[in-house]
PDB file of N, CA and C in Angstrom:
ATOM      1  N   UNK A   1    -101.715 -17.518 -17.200  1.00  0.00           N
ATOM      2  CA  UNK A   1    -100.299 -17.529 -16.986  1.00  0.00           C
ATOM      3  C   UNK A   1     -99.956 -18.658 -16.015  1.00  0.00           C
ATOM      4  N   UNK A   2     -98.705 -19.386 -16.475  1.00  0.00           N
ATOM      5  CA  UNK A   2     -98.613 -20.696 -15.285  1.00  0.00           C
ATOM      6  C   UNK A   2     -96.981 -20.191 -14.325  1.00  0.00           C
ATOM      7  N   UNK A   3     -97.565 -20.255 -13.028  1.00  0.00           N
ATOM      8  CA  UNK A   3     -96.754 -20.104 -12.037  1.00  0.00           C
ATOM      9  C   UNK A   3     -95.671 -21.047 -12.056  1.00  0.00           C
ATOM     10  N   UNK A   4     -94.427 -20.527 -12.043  1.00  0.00           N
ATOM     11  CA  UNK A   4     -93.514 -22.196 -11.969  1.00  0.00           C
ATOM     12  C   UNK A   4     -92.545 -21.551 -10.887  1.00  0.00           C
ATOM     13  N   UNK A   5     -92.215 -22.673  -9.835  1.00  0.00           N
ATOM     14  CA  UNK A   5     -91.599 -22.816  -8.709  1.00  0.00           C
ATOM     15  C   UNK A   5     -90.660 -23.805  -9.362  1.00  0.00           C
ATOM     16  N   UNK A   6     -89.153 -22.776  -9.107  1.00  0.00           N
ATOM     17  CA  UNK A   6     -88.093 -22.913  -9.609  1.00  0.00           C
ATOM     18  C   UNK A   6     -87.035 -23.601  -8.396  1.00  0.00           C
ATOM     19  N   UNK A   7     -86.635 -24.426  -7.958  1.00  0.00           N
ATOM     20  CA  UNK A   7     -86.433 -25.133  -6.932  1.00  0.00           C
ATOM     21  C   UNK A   7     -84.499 -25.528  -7.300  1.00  0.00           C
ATOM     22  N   UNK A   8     -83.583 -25.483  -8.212  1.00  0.00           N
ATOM     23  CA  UNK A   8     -82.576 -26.097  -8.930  1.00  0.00           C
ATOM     24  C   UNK A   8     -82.467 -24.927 -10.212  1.00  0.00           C
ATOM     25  N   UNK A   9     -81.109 -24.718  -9.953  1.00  0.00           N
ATOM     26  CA  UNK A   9     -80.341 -24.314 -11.083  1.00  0.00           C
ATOM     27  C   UNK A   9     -79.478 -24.858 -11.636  1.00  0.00           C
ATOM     28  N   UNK A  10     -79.296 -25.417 -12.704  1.00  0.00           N
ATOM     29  CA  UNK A  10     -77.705 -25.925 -13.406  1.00  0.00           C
ATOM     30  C   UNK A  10     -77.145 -25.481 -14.093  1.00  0.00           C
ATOM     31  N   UNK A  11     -76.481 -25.107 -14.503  1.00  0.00           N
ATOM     32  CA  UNK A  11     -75.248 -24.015 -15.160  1.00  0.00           C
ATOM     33  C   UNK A  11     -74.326 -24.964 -15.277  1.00  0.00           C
ATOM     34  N   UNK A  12     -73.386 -24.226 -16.379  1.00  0.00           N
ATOM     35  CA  UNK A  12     -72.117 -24.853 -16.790  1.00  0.00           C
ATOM     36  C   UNK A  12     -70.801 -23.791 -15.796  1.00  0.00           C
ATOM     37  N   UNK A  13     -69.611 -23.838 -16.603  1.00  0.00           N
ATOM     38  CA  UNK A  13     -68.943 -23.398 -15.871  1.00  0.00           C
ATOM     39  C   UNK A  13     -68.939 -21.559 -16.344  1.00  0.00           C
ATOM     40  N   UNK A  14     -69.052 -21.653 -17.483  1.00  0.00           N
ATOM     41  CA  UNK A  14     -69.528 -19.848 -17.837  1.00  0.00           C
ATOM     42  C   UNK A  14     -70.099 -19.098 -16.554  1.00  0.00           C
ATOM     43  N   UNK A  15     -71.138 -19.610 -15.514  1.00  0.00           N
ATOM     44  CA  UNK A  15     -71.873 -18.654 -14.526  1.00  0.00           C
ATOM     45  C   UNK A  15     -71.127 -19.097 -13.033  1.00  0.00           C
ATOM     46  N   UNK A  16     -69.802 -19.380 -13.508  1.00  0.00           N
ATOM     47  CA  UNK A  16     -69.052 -19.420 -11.682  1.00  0.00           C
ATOM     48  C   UNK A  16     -69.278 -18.639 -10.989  1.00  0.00           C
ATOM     49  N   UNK A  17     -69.050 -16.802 -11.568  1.00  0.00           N
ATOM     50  CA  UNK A  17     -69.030 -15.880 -11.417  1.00  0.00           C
ATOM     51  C   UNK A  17     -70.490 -15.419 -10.636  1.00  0.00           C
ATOM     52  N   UNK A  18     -71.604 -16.337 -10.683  1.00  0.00           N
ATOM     53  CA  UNK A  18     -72.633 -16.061 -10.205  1.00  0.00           C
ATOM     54  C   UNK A  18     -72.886 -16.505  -8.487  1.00  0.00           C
ATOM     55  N   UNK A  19     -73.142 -15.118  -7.738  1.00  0.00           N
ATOM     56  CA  UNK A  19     -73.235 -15.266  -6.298  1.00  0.00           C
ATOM     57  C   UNK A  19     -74.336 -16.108  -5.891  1.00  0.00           C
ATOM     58  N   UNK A  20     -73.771 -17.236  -4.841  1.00  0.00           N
ATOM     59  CA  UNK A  20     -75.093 -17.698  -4.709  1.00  0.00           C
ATOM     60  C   UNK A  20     -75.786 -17.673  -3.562  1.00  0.00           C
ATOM     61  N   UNK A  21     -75.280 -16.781  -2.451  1.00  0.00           N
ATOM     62  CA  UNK A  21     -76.039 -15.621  -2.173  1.00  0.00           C
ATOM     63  C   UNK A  21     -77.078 -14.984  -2.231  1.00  0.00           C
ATOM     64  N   UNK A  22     -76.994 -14.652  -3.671  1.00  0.00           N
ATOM     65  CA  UNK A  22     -77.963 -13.671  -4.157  1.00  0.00           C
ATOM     66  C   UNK A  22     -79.505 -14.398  -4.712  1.00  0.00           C
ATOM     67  N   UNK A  23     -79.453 -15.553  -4.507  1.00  0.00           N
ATOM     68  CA  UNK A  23     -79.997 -16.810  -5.526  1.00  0.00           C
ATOM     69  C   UNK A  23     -81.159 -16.570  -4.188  1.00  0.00           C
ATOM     70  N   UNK A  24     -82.598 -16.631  -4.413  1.00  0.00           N
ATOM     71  CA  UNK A  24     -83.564 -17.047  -3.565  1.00  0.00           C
ATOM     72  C   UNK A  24     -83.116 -18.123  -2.239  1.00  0.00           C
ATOM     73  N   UNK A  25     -83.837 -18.040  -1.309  1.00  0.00           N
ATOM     74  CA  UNK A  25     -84.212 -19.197   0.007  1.00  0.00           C
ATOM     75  C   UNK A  25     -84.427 -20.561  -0.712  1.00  0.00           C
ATOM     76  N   UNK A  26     -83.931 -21.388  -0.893  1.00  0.00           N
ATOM     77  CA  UNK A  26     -84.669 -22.467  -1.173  1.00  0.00           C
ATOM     78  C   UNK A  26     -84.344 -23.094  -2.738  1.00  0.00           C
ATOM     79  N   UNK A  27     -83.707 -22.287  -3.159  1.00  0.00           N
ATOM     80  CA  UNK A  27     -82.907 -22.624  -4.902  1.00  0.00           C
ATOM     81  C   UNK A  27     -81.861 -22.602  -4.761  1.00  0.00           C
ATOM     82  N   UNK A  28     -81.138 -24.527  -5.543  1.00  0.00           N
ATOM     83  CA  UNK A  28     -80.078 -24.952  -4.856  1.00  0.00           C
ATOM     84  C   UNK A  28     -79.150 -24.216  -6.253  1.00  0.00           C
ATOM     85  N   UNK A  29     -77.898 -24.051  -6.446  1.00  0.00           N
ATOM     86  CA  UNK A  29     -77.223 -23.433  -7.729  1.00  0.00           C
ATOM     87  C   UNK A  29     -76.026 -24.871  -7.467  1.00  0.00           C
ATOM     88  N   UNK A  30     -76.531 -25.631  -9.267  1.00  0.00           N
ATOM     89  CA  UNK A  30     -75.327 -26.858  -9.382  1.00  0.00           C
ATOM     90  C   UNK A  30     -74.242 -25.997 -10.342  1.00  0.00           C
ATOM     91  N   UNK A  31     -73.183 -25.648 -10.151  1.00  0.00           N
ATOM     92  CA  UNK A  31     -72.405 -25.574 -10.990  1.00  0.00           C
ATOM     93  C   UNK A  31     -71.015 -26.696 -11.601  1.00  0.00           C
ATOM     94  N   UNK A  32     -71.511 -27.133 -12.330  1.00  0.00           N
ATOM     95  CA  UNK A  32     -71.072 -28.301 -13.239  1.00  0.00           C
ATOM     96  C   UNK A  32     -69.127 -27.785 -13.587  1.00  0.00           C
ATOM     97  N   UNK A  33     -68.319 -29.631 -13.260  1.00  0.00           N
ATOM     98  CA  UNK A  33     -67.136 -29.017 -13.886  1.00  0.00           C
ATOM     99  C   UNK A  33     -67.178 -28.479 -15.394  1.00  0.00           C
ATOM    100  N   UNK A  34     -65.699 -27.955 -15.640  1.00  0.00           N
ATOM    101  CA  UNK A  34     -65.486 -27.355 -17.006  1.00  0.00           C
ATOM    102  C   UNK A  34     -65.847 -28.491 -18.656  1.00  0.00           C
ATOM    103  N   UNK A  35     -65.298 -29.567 -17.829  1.00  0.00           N
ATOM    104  CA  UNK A  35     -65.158 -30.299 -19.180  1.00  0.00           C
ATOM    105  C   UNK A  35     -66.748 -31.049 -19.347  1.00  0.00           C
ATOM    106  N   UNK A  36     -67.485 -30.527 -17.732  1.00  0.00           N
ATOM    107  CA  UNK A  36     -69.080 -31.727 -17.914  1.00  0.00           C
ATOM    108  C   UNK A  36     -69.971 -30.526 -18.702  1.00  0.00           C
ATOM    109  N   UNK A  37     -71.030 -31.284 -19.091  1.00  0.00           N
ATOM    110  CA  UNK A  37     -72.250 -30.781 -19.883  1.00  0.00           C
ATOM    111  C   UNK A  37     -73.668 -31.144 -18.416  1.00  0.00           C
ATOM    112  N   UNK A  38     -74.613 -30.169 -18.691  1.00  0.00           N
ATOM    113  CA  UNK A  38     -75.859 -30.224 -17.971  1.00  0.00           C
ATOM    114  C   UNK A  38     -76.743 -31.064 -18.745  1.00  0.00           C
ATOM    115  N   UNK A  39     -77.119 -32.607 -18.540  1.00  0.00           N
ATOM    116  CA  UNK A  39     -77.555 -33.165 -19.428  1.00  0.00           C
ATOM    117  C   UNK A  39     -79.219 -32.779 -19.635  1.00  0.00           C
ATOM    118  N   UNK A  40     -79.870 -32.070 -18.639  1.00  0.00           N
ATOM    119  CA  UNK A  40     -80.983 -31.312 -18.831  1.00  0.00           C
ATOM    120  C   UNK A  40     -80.979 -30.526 -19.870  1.00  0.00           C
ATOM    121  N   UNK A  41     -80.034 -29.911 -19.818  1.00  0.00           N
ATOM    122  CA  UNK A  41     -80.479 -28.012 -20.725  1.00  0.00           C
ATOM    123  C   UNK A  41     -79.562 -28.865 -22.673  1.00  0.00           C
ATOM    124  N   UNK A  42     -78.849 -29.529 -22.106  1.00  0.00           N
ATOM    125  CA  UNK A  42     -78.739 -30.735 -23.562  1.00  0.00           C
ATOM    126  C   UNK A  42     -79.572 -31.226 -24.414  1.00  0.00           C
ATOM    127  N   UNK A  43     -80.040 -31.768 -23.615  1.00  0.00           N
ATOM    128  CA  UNK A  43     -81.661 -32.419 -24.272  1.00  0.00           C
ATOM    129  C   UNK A  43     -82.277 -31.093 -24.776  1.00  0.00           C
ATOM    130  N   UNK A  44     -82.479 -30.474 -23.675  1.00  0.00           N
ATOM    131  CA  UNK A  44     -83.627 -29.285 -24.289  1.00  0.00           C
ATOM    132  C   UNK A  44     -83.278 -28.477 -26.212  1.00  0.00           C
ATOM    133  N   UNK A  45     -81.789 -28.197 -25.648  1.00  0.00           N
ATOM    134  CA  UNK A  45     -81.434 -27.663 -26.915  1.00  0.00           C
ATOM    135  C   UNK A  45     -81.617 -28.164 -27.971  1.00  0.00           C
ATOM    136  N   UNK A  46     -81.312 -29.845 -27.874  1.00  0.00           N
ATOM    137  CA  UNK A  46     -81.479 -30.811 -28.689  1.00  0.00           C
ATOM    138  C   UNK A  46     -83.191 -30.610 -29.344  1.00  0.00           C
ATOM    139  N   UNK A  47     -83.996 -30.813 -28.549  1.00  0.00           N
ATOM    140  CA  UNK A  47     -85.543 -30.400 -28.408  1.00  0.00           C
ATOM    141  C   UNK A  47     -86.050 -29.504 -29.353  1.00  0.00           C
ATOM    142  N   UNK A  48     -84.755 -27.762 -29.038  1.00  0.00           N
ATOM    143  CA  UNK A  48     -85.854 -26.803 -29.296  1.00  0.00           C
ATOM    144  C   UNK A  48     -84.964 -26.932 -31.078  1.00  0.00           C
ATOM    145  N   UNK A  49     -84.132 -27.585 -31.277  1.00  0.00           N
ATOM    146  CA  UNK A  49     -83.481 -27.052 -32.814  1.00  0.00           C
ATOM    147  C   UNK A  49     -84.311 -28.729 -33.330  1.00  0.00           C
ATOM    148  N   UNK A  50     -84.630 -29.420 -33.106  1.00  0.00           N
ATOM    149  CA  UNK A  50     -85.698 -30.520 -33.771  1.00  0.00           C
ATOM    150  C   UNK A  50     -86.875 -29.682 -34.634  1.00  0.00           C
ATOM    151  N   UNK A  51     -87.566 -29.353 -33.048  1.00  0.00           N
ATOM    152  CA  UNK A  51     -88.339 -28.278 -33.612  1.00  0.00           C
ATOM    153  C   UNK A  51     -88.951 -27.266 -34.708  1.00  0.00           C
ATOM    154  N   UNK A  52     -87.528 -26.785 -34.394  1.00  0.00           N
ATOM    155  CA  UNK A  52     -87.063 -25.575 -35.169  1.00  0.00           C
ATOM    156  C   UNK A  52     -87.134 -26.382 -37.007  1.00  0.00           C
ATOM    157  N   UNK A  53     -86.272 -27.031 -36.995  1.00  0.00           N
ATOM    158  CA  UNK A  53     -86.084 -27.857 -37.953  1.00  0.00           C
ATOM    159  C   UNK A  53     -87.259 -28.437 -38.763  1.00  0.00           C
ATOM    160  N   UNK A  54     -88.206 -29.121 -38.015  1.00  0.00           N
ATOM    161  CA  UNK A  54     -89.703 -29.138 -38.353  1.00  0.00           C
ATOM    162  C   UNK A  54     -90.031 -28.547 -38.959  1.00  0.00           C
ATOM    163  N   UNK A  55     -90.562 -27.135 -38.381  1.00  0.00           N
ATOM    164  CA  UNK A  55     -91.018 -26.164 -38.959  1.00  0.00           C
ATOM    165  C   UNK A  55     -90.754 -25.505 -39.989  1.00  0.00           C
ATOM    166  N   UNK A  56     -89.268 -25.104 -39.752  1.00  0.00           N
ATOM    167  CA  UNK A  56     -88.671 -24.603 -41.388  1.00  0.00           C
ATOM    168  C   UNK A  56     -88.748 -25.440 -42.162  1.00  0.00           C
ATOM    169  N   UNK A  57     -88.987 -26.875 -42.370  1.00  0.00           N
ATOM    170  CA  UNK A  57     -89.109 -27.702 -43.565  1.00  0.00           C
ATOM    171  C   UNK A  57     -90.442 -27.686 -44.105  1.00  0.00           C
ATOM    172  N   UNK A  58     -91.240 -27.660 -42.871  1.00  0.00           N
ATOM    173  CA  UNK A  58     -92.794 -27.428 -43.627  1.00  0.00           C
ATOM    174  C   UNK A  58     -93.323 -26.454 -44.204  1.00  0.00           C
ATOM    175  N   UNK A  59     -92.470 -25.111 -43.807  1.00  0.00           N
ATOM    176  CA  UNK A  59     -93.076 -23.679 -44.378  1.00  0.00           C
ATOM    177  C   UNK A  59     -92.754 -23.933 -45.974  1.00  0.00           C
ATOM    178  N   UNK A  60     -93.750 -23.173 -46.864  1.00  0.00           N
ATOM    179  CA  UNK A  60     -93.418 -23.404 -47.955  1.00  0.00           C
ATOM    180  C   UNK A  60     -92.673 -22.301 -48.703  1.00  0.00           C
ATOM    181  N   UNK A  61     -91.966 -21.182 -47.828  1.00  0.00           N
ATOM    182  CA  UNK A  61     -90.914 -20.518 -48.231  1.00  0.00           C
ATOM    183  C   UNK A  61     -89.270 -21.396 -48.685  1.00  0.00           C
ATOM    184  N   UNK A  62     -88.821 -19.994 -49.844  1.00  0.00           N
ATOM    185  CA  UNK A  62     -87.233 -20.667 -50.062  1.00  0.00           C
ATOM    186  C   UNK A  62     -86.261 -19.880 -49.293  1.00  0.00           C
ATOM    187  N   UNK A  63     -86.573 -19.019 -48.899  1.00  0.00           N
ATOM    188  CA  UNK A  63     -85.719 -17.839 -47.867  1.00  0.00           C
ATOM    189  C   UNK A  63     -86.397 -17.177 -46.838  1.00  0.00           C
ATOM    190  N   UNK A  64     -86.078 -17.350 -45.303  1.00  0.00           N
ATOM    191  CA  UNK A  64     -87.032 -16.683 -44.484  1.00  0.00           C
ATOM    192  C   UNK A  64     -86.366 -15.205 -43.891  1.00  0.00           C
ATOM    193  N   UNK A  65     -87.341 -14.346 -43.835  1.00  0.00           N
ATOM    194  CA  UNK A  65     -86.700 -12.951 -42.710  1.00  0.00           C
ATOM    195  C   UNK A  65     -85.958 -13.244 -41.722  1.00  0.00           C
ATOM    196  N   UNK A  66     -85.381 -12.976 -41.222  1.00  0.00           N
ATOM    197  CA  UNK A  66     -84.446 -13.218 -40.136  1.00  0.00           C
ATOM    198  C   UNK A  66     -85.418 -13.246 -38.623  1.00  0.00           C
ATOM    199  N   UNK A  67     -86.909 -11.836 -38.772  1.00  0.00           N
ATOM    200  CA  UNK A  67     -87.717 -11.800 -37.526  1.00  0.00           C
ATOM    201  C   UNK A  67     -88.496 -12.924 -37.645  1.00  0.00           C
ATOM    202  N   UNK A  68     -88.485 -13.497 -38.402  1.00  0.00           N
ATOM    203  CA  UNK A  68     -89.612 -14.445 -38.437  1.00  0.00           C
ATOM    204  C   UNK A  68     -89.298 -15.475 -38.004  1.00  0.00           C
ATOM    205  N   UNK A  69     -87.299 -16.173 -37.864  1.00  0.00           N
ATOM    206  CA  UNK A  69     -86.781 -17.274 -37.425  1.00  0.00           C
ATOM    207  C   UNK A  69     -86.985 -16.977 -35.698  1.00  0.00           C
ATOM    208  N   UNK A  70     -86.774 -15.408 -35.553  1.00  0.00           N
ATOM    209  CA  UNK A  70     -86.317 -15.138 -34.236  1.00  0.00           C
ATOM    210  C   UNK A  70     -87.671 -15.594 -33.648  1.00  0.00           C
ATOM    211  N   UNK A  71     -88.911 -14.934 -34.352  1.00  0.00           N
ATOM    212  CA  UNK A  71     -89.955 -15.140 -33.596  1.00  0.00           C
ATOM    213  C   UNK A  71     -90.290 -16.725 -33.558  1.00  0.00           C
ATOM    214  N   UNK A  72     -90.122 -17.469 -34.542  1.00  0.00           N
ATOM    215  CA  UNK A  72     -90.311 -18.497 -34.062  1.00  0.00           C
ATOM    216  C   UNK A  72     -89.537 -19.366 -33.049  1.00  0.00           C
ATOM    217  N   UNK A  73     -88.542 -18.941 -32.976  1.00  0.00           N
ATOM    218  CA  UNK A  73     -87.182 -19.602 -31.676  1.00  0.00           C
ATOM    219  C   UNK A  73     -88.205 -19.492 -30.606  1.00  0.00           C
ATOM    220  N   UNK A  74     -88.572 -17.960 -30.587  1.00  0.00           N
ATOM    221  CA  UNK A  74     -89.462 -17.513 -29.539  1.00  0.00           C
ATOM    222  C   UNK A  74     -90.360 -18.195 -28.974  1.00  0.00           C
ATOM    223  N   UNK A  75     -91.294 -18.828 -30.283  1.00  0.00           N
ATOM    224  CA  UNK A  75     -92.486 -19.611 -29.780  1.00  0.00           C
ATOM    225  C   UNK A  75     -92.268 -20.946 -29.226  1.00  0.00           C
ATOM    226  N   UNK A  76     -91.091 -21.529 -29.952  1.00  0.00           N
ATOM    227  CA  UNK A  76     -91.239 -22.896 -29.570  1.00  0.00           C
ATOM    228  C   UNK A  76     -90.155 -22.612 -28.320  1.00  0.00           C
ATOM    229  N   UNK A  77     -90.062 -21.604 -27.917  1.00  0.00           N
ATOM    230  CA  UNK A  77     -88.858 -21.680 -26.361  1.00  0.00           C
ATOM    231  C   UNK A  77     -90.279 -21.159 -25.319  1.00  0.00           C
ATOM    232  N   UNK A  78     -90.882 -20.083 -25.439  1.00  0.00           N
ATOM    233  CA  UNK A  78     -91.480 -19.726 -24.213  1.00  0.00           C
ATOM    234  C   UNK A  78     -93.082 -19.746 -24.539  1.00  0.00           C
ATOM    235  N   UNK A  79     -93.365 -20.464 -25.722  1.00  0.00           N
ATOM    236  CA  UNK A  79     -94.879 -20.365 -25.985  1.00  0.00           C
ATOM    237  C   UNK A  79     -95.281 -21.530 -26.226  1.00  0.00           C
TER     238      UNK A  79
END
């Protein structure tokens, strides 16, 4: 299992509502104006639907289960 030291949060404007307070010693919370984008978590998304995209083209199915998309979101997000 890999330890990750989380140091920065960026959020859009959806998590204003989030105390930051409550946020660990030492984790800064950016909350971005309404009309900006987090160009980090952008990319990523960009990243994980490439991916995604990959894969469903190579499987040699014509229709997939619905658990089987989920599980794969799964893999290529936290595995």
């Amino acid at each position: 299992m890999k330890i990750v030291n989380i140091t920065h949060i960026l959020v859009d404007g959806e998590f204003e509502h989030l105390d930051p307070s409550a946020i660990l010693l030492g984790v800064s919370l950016n909350i971005v104006s309404n009309d900006e984008h987090v160009p980090e978590i952008e990319r990523y998304i960009r990243t994980i639907k490439e991916c995604m995209r990959s894969v469903y083209n190579l499987l040699p199915f014509k229709k997939f289960p619905n658990l089987l998309l989920v599980k794969l979101y799964m893999h290529k997000c936290f595995g």
